[in-house]
PDB file of N, CA and C in Angstrom:
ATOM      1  N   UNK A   1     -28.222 -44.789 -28.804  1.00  0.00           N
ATOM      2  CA  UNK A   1     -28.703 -43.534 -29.374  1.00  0.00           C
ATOM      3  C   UNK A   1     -28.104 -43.379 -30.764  1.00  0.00           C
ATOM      4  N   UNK A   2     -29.148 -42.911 -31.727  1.00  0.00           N
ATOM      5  CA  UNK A   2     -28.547 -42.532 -32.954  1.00  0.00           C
ATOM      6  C   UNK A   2     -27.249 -41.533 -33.471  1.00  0.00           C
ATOM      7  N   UNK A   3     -26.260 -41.547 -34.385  1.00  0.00           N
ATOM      8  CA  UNK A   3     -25.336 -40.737 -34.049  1.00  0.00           C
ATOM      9  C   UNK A   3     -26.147 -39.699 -34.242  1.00  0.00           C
ATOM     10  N   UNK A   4     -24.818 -38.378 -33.611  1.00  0.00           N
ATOM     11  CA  UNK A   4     -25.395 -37.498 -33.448  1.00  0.00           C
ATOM     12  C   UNK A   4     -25.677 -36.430 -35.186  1.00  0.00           C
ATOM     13  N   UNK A   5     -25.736 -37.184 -36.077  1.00  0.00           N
ATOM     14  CA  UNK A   5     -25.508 -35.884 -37.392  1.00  0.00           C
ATOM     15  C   UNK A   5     -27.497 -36.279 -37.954  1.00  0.00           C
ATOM     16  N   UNK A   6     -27.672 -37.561 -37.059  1.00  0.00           N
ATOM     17  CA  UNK A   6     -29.700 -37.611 -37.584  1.00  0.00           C
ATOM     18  C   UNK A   6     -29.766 -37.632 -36.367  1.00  0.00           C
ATOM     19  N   UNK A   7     -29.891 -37.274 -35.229  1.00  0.00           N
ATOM     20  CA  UNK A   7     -30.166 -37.454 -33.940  1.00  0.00           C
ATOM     21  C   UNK A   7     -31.324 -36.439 -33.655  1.00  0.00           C
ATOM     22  N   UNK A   8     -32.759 -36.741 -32.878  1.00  0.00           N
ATOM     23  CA  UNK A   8     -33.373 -35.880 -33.226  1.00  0.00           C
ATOM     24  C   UNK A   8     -33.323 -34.768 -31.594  1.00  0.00           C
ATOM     25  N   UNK A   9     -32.792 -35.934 -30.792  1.00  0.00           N
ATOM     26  CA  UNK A   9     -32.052 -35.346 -29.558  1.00  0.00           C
ATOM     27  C   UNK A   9     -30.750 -35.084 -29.011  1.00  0.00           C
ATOM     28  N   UNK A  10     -30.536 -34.085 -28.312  1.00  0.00           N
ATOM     29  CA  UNK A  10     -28.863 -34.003 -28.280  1.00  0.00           C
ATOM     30  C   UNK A  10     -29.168 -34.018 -26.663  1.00  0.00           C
ATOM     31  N   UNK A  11     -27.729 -34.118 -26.237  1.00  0.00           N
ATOM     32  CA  UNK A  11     -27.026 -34.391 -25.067  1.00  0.00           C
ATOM     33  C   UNK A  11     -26.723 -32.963 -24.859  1.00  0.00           C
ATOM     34  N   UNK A  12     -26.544 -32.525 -23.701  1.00  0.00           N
ATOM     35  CA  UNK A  12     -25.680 -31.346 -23.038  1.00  0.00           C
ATOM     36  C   UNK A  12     -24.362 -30.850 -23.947  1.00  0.00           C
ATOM     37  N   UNK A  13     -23.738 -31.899 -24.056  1.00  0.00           N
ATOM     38  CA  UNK A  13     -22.556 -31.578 -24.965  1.00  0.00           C
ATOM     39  C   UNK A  13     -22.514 -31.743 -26.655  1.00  0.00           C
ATOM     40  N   UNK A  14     -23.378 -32.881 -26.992  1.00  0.00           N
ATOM     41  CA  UNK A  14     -23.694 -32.642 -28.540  1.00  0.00           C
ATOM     42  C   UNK A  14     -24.430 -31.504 -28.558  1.00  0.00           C
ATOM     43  N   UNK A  15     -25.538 -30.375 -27.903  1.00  0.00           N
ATOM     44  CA  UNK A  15     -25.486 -30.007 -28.459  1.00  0.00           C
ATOM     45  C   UNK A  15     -24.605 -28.030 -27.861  1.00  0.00           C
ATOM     46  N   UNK A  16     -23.654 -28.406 -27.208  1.00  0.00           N
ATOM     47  CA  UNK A  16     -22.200 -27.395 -27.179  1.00  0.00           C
ATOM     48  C   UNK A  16     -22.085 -27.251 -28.667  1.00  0.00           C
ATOM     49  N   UNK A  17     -21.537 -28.812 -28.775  1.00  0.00           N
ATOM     50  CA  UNK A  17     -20.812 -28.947 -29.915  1.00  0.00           C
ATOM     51  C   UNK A  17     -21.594 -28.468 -31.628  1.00  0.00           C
ATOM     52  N   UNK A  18     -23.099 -28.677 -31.426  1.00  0.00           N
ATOM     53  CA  UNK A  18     -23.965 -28.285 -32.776  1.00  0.00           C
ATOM     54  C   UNK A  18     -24.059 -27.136 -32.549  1.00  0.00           C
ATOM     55  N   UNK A  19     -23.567 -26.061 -31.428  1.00  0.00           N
ATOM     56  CA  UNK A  19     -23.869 -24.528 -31.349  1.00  0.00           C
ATOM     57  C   UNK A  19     -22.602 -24.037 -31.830  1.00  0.00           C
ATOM     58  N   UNK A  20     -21.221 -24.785 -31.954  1.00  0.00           N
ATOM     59  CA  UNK A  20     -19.992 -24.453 -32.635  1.00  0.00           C
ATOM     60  C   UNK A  20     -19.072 -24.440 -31.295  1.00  0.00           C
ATOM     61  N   UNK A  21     -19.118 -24.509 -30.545  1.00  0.00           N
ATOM     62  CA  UNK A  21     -18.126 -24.259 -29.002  1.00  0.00           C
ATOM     63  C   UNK A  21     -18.360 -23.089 -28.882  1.00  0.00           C
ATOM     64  N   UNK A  22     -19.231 -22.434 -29.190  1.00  0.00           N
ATOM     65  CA  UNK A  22     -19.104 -20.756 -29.198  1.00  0.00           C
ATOM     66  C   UNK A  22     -19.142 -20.317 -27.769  1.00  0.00           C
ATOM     67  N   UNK A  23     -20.309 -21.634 -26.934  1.00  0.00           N
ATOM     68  CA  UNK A  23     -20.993 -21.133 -25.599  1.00  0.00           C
ATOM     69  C   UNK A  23     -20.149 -22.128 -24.632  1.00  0.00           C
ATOM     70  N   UNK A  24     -20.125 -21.677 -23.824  1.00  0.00           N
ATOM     71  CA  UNK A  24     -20.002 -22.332 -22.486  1.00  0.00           C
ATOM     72  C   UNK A  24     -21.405 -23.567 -21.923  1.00  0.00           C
ATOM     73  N   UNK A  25     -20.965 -24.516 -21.028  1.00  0.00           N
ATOM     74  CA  UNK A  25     -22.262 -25.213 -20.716  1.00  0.00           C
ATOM     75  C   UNK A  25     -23.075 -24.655 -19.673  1.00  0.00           C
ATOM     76  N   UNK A  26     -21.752 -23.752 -18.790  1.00  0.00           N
ATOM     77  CA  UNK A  26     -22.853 -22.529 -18.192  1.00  0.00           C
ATOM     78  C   UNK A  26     -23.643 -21.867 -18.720  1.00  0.00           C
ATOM     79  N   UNK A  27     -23.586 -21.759 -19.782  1.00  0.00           N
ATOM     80  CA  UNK A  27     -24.341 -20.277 -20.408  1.00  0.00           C
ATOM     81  C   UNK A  27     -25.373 -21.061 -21.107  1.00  0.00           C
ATOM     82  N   UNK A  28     -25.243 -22.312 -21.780  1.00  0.00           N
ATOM     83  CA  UNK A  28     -26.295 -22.964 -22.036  1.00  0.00           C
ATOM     84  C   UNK A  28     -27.412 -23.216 -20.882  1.00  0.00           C
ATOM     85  N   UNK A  29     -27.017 -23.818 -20.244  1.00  0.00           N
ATOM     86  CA  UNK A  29     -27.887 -23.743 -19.062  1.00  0.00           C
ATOM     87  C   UNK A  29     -28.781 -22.555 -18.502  1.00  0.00           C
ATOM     88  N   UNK A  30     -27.882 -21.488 -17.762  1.00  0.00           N
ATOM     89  CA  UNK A  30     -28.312 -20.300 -17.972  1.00  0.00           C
ATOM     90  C   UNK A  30     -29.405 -19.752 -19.330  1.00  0.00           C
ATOM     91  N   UNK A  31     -28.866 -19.939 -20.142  1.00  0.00           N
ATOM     92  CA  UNK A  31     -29.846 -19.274 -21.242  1.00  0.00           C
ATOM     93  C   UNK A  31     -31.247 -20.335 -20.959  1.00  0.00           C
ATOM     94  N   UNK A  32     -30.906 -21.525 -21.084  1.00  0.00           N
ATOM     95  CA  UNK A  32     -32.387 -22.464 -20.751  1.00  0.00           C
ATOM     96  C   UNK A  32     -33.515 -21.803 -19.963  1.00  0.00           C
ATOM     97  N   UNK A  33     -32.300 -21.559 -18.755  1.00  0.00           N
ATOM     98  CA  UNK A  33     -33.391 -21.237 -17.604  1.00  0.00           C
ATOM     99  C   UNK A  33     -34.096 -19.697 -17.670  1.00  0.00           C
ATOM    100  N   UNK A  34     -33.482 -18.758 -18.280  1.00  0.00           N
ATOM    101  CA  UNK A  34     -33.952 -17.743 -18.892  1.00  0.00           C
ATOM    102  C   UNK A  34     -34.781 -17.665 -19.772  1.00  0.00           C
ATOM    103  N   UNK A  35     -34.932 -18.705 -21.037  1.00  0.00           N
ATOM    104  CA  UNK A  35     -35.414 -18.656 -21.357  1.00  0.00           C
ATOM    105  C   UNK A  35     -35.182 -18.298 -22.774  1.00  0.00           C
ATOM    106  N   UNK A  36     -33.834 -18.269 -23.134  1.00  0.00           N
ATOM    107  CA  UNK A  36     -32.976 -17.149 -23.980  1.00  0.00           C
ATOM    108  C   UNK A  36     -32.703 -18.736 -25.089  1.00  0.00           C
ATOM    109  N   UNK A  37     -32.408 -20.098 -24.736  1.00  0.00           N
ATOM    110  CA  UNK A  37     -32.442 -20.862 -25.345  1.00  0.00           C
ATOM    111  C   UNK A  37     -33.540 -21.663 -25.460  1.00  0.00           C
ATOM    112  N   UNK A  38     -33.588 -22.884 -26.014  1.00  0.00           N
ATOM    113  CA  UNK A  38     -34.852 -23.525 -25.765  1.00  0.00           C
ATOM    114  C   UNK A  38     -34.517 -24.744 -24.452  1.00  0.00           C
ATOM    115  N   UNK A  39     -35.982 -25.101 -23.769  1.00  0.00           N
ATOM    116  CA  UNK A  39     -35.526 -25.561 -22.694  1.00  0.00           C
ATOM    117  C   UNK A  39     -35.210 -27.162 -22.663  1.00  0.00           C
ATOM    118  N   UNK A  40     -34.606 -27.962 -22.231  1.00  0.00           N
ATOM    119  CA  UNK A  40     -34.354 -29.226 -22.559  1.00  0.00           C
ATOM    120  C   UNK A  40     -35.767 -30.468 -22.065  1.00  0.00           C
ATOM    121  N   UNK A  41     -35.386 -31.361 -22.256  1.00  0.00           N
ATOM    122  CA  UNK A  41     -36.794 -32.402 -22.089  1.00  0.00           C
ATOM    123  C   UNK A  41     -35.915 -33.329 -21.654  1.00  0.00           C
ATOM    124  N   UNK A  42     -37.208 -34.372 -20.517  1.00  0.00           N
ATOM    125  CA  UNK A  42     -36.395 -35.020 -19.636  1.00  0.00           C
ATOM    126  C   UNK A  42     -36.602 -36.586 -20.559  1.00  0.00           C
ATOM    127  N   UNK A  43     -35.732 -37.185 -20.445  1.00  0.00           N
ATOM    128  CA  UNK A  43     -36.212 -38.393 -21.205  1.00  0.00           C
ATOM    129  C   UNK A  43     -35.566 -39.847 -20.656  1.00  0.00           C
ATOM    130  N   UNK A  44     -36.109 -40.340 -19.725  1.00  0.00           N
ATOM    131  CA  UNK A  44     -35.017 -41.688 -19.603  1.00  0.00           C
ATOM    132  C   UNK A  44     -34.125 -41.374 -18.568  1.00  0.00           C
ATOM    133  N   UNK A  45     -34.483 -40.200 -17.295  1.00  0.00           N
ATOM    134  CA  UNK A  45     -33.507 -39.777 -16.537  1.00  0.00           C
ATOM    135  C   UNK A  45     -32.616 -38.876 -17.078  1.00  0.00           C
ATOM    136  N   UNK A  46     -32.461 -38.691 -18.683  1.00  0.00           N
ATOM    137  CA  UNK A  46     -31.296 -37.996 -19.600  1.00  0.00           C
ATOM    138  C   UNK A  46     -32.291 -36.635 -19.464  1.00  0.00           C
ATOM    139  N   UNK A  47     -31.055 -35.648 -20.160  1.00  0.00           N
ATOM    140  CA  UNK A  47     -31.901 -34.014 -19.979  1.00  0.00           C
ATOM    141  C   UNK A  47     -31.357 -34.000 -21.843  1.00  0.00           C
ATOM    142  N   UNK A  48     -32.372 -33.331 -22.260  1.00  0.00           N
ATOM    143  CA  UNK A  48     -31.904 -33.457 -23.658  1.00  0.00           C
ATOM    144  C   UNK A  48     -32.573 -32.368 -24.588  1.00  0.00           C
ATOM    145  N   UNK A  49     -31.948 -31.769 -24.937  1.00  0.00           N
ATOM    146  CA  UNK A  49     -32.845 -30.944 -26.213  1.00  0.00           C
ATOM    147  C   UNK A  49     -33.103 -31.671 -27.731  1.00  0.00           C
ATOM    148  N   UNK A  50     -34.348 -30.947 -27.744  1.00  0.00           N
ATOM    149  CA  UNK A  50     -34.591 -31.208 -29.554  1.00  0.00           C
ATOM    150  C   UNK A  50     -33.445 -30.793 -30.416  1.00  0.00           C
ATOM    151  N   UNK A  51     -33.636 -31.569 -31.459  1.00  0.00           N
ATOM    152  CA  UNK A  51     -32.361 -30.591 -32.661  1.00  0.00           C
ATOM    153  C   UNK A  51     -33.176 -29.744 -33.043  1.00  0.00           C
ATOM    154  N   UNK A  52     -34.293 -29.777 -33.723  1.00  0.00           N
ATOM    155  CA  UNK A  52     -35.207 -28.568 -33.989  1.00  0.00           C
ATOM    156  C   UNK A  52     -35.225 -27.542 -33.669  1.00  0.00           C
ATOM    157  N   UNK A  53     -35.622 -27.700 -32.171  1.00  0.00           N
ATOM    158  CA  UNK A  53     -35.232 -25.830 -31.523  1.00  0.00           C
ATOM    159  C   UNK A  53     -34.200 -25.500 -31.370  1.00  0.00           C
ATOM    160  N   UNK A  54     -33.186 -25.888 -31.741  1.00  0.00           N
ATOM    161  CA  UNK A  54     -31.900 -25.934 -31.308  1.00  0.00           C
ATOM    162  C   UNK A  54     -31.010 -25.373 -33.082  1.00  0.00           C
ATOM    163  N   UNK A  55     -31.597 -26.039 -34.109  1.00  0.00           N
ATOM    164  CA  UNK A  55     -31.774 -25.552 -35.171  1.00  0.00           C
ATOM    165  C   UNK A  55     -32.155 -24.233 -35.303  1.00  0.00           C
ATOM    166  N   UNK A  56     -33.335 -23.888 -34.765  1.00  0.00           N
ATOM    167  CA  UNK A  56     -34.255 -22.711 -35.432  1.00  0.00           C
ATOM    168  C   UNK A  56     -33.696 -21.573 -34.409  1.00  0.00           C
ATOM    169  N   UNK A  57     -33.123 -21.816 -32.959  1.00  0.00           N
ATOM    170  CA  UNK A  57     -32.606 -21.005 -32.114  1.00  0.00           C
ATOM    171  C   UNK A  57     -31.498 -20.499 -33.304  1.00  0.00           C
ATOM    172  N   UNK A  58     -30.624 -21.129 -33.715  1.00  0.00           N
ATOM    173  CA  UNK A  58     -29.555 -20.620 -34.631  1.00  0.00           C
ATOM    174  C   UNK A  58     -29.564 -19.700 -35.893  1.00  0.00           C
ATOM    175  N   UNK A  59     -30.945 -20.526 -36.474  1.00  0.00           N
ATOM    176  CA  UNK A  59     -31.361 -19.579 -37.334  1.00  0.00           C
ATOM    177  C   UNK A  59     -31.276 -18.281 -37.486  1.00  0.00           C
ATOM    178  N   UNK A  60     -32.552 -18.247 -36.034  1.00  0.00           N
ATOM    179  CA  UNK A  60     -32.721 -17.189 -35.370  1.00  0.00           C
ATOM    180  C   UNK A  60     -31.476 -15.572 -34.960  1.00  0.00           C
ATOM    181  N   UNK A  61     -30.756 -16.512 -34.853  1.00  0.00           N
ATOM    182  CA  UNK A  61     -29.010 -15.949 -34.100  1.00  0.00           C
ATOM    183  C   UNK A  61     -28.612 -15.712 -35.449  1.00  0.00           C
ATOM    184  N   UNK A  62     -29.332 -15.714 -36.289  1.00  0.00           N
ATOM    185  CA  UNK A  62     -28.172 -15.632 -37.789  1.00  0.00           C
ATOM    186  C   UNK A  62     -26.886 -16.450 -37.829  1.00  0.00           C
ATOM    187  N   UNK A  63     -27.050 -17.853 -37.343  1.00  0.00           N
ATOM    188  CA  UNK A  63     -26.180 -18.448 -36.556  1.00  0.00           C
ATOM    189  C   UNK A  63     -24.379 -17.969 -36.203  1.00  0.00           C
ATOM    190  N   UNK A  64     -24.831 -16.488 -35.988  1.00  0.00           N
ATOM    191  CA  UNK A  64     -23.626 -15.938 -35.245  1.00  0.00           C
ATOM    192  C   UNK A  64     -24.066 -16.493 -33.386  1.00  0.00           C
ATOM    193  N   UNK A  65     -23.178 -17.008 -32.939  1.00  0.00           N
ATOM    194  CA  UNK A  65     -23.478 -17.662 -31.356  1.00  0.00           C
ATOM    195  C   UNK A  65     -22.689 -16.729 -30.399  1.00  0.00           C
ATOM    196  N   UNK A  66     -21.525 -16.276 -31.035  1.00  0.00           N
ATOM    197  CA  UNK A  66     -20.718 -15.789 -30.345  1.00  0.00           C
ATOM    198  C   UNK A  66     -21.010 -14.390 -30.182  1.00  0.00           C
ATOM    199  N   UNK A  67     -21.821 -13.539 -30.858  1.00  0.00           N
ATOM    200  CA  UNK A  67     -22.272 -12.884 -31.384  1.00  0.00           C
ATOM    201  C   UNK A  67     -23.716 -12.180 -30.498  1.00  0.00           C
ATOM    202  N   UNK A  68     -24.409 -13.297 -30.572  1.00  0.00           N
ATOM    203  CA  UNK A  68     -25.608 -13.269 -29.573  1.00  0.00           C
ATOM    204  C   UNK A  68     -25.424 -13.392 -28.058  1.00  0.00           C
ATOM    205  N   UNK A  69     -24.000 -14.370 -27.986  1.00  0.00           N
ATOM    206  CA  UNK A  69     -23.458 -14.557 -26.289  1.00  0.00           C
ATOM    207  C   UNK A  69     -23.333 -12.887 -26.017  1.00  0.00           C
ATOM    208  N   UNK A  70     -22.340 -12.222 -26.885  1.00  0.00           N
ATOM    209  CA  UNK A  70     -21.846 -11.238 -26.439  1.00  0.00           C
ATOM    210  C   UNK A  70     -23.312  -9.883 -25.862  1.00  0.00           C
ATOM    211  N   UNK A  71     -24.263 -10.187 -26.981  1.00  0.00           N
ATOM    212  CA  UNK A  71     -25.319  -9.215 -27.092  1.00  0.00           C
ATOM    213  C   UNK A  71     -26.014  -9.942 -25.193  1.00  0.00           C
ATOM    214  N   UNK A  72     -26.092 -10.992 -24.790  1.00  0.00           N
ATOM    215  CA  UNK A  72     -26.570 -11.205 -23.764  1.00  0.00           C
ATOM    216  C   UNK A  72     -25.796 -10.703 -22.794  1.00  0.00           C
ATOM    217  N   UNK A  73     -24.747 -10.854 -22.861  1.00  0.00           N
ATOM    218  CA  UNK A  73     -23.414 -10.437 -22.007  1.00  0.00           C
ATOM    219  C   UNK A  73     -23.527  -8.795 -21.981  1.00  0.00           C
ATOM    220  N   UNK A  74     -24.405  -7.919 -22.467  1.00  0.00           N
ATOM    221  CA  UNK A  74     -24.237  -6.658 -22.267  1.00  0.00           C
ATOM    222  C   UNK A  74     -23.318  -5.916 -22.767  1.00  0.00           C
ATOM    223  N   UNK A  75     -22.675  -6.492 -24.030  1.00  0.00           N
ATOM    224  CA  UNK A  75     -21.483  -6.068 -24.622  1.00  0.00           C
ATOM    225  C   UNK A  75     -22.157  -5.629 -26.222  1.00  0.00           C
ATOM    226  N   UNK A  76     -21.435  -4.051 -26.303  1.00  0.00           N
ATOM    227  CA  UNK A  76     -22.261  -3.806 -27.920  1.00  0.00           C
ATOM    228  C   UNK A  76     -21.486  -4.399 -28.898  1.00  0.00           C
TER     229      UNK A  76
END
């Protein structure tokens, strides 16, 4: 696999790590299945997200992560 800084797919944990550590891999998950992140694609037996949506999710977040966790978390 290509490294991960042109990678056009990430891993569970590359992409923890491209969201800043902000989230938990629970909460990634969780948000998937909600719907709150984007959802991953199966590829090769691997579970993997795009960088793209994964990009534009951040955008989106004003890439505050910790920020948006908290706003999901029910916290003002």
């Amino acid at each position: 696999m290509a490294s991960q800084s042109n990678s056009l797919l990430l891993t569970a944990d590359q992409t923890l790590e491209f969201l800043g550590g902000e989230i938990s891999s629970r909460s990634l998950w969780r948000w998937a299945k909600e719907g709150i992140f984007p959802k991953p694609v199966k590829l090769g037996g691997r579970t993997l997200w795009r960088r793209k949506e994964v990009e534009a999710f951040i955008n989106d977040a004003d890439g505050d992560i910790k920020r948006l966790n908290q706003l999901k978390r029910g916290k003002p």
